[in-house]
Protein backbone atom coordinates (compact mmCIF):
# COMPACT_ATOMS: atom_id res chain seq x y z
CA UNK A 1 5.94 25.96 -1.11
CA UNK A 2 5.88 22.45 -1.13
CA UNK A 3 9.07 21.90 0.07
CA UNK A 4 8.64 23.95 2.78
CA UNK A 5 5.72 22.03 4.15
CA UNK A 6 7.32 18.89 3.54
CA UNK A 7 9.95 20.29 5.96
CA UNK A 8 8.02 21.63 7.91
CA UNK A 9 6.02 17.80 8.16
CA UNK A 10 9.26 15.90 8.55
CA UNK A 11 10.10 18.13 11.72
CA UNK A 12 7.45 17.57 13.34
CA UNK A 13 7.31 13.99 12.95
CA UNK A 14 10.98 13.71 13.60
CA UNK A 15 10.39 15.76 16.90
CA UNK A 16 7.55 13.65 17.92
CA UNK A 17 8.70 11.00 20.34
CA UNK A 18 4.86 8.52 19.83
CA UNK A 19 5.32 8.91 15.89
CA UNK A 20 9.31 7.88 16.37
CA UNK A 21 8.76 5.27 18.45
CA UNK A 22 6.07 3.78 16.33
CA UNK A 23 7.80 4.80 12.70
CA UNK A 24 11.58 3.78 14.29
CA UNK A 25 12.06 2.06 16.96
CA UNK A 26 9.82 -0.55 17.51
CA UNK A 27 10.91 -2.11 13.87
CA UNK A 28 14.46 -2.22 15.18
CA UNK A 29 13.44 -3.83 17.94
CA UNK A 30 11.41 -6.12 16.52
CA UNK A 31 14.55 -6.95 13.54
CA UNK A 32 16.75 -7.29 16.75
CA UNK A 33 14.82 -9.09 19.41
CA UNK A 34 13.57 -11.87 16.19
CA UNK A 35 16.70 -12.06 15.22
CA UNK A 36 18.74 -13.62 18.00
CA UNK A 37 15.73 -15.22 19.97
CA UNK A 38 14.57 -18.58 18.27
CA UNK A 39 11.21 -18.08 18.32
CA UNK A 40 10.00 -19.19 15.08
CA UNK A 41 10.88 -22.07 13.06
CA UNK A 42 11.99 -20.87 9.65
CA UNK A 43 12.82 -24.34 7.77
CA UNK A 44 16.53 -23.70 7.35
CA UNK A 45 16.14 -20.09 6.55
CA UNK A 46 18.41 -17.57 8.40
CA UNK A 47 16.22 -15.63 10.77
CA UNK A 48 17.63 -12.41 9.65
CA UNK A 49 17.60 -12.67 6.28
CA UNK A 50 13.38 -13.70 6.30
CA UNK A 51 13.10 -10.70 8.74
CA UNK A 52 15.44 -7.57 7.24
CA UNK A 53 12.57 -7.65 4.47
CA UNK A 54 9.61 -7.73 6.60
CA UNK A 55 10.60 -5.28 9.01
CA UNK A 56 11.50 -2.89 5.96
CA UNK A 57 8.03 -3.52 4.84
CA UNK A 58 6.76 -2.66 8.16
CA UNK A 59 8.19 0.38 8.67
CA UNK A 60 6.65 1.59 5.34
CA UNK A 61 3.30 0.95 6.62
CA UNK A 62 3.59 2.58 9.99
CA UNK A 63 5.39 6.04 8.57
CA UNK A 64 2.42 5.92 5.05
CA UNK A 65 -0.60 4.59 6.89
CA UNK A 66 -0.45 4.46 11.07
CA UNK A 67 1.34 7.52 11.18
CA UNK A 68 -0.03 9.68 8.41
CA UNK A 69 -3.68 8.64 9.12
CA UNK A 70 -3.26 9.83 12.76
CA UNK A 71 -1.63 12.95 12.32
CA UNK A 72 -3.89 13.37 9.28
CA UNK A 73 -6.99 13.35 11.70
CA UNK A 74 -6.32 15.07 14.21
CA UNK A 75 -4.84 17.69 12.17
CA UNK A 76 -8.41 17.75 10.07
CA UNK A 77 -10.06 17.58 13.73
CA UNK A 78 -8.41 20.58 15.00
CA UNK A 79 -8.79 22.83 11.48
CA UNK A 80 -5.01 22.79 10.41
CA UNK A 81 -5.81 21.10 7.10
CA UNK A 82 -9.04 23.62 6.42
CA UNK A 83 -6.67 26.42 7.29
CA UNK A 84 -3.53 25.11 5.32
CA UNK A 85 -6.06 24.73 2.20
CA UNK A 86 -7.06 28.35 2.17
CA UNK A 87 -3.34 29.23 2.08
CA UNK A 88 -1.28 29.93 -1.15
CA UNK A 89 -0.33 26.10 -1.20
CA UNK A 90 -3.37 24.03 -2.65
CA UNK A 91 -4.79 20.84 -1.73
CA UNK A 92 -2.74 18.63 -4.10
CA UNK A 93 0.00 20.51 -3.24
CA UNK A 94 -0.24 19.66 0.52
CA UNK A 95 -1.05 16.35 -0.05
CA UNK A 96 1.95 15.93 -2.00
CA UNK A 97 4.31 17.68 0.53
CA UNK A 98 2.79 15.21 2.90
CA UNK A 99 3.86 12.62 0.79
CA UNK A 100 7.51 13.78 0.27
CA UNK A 101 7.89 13.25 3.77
CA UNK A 102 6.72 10.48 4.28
CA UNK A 103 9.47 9.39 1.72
CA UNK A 104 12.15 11.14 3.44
CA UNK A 105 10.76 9.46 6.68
CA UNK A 106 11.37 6.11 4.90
CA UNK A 107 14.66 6.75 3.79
CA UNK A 108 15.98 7.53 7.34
CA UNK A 109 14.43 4.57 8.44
CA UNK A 110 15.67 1.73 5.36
CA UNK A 111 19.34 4.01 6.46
CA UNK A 112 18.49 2.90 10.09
CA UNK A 113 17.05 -0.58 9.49
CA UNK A 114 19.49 -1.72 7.13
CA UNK A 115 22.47 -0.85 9.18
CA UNK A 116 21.31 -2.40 11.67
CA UNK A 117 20.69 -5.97 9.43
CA UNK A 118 23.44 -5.59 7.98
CA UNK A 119 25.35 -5.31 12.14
CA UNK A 120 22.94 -8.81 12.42
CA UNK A 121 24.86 -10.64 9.76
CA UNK A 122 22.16 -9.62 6.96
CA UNK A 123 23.62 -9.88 3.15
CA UNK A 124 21.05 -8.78 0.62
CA UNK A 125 21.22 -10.75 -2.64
CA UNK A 126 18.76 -9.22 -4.82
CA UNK A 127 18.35 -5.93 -6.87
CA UNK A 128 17.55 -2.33 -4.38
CA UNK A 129 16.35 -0.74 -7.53
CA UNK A 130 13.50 -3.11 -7.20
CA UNK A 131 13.04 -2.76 -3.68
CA UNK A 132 13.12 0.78 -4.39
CA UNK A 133 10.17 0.45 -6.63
CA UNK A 134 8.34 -1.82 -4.52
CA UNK A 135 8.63 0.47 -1.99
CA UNK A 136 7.18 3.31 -3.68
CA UNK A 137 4.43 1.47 -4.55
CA UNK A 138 3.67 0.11 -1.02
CA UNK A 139 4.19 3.99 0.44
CA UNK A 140 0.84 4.90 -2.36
CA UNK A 141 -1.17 2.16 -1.15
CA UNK A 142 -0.91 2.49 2.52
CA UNK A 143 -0.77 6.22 1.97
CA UNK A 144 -4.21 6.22 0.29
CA UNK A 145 -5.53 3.64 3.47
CA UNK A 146 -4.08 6.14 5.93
CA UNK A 147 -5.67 9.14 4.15
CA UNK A 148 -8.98 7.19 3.52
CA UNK A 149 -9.32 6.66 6.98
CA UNK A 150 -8.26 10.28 8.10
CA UNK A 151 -10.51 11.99 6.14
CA UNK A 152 -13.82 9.80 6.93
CA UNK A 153 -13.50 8.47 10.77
CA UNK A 154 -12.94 11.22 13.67
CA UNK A 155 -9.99 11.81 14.73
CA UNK A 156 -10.60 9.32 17.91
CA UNK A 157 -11.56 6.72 15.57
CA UNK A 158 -8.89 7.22 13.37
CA UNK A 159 -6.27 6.60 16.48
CA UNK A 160 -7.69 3.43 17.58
CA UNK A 161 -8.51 2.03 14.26
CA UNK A 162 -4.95 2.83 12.85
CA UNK A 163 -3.25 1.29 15.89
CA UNK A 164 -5.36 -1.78 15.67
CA UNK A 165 -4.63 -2.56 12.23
CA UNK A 166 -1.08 -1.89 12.63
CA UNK A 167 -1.24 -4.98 15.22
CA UNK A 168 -3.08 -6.99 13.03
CA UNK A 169 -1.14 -6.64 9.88
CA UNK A 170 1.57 -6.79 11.58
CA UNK A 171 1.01 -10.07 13.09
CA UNK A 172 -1.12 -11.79 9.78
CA UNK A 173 0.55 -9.92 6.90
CA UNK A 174 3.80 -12.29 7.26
CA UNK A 175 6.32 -9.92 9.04
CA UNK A 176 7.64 -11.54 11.84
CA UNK A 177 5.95 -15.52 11.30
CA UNK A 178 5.81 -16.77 7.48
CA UNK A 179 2.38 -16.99 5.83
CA UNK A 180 2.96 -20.93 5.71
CA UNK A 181 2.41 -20.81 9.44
CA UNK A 182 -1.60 -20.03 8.75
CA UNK A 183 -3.91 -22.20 7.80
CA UNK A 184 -4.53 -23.09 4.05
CA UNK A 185 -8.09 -21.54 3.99
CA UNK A 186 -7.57 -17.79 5.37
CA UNK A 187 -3.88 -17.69 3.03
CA UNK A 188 -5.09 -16.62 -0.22
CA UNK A 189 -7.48 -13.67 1.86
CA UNK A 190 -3.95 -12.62 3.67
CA UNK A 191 -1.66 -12.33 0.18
CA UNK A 192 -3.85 -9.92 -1.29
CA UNK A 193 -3.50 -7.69 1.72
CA UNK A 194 -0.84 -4.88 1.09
CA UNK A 195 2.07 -5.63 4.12
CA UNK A 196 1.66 -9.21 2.77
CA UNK A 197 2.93 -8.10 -0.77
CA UNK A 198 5.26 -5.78 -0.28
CA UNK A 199 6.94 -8.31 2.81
CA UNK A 200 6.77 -11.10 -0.17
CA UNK A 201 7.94 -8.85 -2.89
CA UNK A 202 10.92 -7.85 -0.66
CA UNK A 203 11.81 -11.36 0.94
CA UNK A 204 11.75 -12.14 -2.53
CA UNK A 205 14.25 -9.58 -4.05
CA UNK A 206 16.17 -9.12 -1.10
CA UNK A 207 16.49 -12.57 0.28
CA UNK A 208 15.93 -14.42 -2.76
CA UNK A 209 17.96 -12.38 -5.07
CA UNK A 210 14.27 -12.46 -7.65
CA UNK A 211 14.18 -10.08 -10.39
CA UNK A 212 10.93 -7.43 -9.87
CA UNK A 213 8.34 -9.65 -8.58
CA UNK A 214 5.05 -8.73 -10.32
CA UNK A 215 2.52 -10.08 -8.65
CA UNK A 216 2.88 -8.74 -5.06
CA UNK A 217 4.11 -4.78 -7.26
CA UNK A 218 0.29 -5.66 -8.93
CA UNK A 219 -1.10 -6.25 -5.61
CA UNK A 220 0.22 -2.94 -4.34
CA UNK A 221 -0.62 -0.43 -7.60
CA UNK A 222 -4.24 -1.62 -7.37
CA UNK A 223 -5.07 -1.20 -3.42
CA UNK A 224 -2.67 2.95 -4.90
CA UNK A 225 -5.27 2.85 -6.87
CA UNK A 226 -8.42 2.19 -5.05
CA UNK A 227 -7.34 3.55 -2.14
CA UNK A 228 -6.08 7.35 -3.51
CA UNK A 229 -9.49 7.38 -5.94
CA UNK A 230 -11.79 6.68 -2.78
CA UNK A 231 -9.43 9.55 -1.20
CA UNK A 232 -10.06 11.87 -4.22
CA UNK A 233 -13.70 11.74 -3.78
CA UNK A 234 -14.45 11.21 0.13
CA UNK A 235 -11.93 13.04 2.02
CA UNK A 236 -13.25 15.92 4.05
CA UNK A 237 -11.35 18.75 4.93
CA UNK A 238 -13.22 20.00 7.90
């Protein structure tokens, strides 16, 4: 049963052209158009190799958190998720088909996203067992965020607020310009956010050729943490 909603969750994302351009496209553009325009000052560093990780990273967070928190709400808003609880499948079990697809989401877009770095010139020197990892961890945080926000705000709320942080992170949580580029006093507030550890723990492994970093992989369990025990006691079905 849960692999049959996890199906039938990947087809409809897959088939919806907002959630693909948001989950898909606009990180290859982004890896693409950053790439060959100098636009930022990297201090020696080969544009695509500082942004293969962070656009990785970013495509985590908009399939886990923009994308499951709006599809989350409005399918709460409209009575899918009270309906689909009643249903032989339980709650944990259709949070946890919604969270195999979201995997399988991620793995067509690394497929997709690393092709296309690798096209750029990209050579990773570091360890994918760790990205791997570090990935998994960043889908649980961002996944609890998304949920979190599904299953408190209205579904209207939940669009805007998911798009705008989506913008925000994507422009503060060192993506597309390095963290060094911010002033001293607001960096320590923006490495504790989760795109900024799981873009350092990548750029680290993957562009760096680091071992497990386990700071930014701490960083990421406890916002898992907080985030899916908030989830486990707030979320409303209806």
């Amino acid at each position: 049963m849960v692999l049959a909603q996890a199906g039938a969750e990947l087809r409809a994302t897959l088939r919806n052209g907002e959630q693909l351009l948001l989950t898909l496209i606009i990180p290859v553009l982004l890896l693409v158009g950053f790439s060959l325009a100098p636009l930022i000052e990297l201090g020696g560093v080969r544009r695509v190799d500082f942004l293969v990780p962070g656009v990785l990273a970013l495509a985590v967070m908009s399939t886990a958190f923009t994308g499951q928190a709006i599809a989350t709400g409005f399918e709460r808003r409209y009575g899918v998720l009270k309906r689909l609880g009643a249903t032989p499948l339980s709650r944990s079990g259709l949070m946890l088909a919604k969270t195999v697809a979201v995997l399988a989401v991620e793995v067509i877009q690394a497929a997709v996203i690393v092709a296309v770095g690798l096209a750029l010139g990209w050579r990773p020197q570091g360890s994918f067992l760790a990205a791997a990892l570090l990935i998994v961890a960043g889908t649980a945080a961002f996944s609890g965020l998304g949920l979190l926000m599904a299953g408190t705000l209205r579904a209207e709320a939940t669009l805007a607020a998911a798009n705008l942080v989506y913008l925000v992170l994507l422009g503060a949580g060192g993506v597309i310009f390095p963290l060094a580029k911010f002033p001293e006093n607001v960096r320590p507030a923006l490495e504790v956010l989760p795109i900024s550890a799981l873009t350092g723990g990548l750029r680290a492994v993957l562009a760096e050729g680091a071992a497990l970093p386990l700071v930014p992989l701490g960083v990421l369990a406890a916002w898992a943490v907080l985030s899916l025990g908030l989830v486990s006691r707030t979320f409303r079905w209806e």
